[in-house]
Protein backbone atom coordinates (compact mmCIF):
# COMPACT_ATOMS: atom_id res chain seq x y z
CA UNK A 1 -126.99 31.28 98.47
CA UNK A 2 -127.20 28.89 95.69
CA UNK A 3 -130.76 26.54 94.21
CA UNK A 4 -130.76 24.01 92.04
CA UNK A 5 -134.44 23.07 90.53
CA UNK A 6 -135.79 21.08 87.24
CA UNK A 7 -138.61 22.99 85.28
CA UNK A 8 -140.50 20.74 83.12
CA UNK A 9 -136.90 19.69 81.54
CA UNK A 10 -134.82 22.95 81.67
CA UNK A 11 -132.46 23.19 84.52
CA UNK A 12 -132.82 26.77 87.07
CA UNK A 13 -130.16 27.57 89.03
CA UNK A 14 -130.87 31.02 91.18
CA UNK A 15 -128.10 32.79 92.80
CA UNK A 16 -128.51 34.61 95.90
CA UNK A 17 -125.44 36.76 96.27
CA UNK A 18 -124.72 38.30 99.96
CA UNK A 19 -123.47 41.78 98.70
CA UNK A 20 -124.41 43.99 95.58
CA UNK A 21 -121.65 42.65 92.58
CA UNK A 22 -120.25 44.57 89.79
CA UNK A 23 -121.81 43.87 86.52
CA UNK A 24 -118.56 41.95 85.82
CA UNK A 25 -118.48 40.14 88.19
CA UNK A 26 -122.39 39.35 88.06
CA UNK A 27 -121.40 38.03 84.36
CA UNK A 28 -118.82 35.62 85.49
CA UNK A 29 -121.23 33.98 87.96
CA UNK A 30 -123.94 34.17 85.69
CA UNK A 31 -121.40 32.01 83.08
CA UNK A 32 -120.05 29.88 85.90
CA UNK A 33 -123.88 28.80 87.19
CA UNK A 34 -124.54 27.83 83.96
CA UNK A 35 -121.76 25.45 83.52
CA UNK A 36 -122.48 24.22 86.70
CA UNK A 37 -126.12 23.51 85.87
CA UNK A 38 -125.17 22.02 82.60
CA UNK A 39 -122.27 19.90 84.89
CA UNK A 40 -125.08 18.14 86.77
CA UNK A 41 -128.23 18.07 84.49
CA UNK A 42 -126.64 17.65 81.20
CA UNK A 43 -130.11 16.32 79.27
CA UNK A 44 -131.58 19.50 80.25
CA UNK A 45 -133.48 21.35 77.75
CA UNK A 46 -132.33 24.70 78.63
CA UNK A 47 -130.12 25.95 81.31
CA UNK A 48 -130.98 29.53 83.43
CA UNK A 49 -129.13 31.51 86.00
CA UNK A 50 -131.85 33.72 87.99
């Protein structure tokens, strides 16, 4: 599952995964949401992945 919300200028993206993913693979989505995030609010303070 996958949200997208603006917090007083930063962009939040949380990631809801189905199954338990290997700290690898919890990186790569971690990097991936962020370029995502920064894809579609790019005058975003700050960018998260939660």
């Amino acid at each position: 599952m996958l949200a997208y919300t603006r917090v007083k200028g930063d962009a939040v993206l949380t990631l809801s995964p189905f199954v338990r993913l290997a700290r690898a693979d919890r990186a790569a989505l971690e990097e991936e949401g962020a370029s995502l995030a920064r894809f579609i609010e790019p005058e975003a303070r700050d960018v998260s992945v939660r």
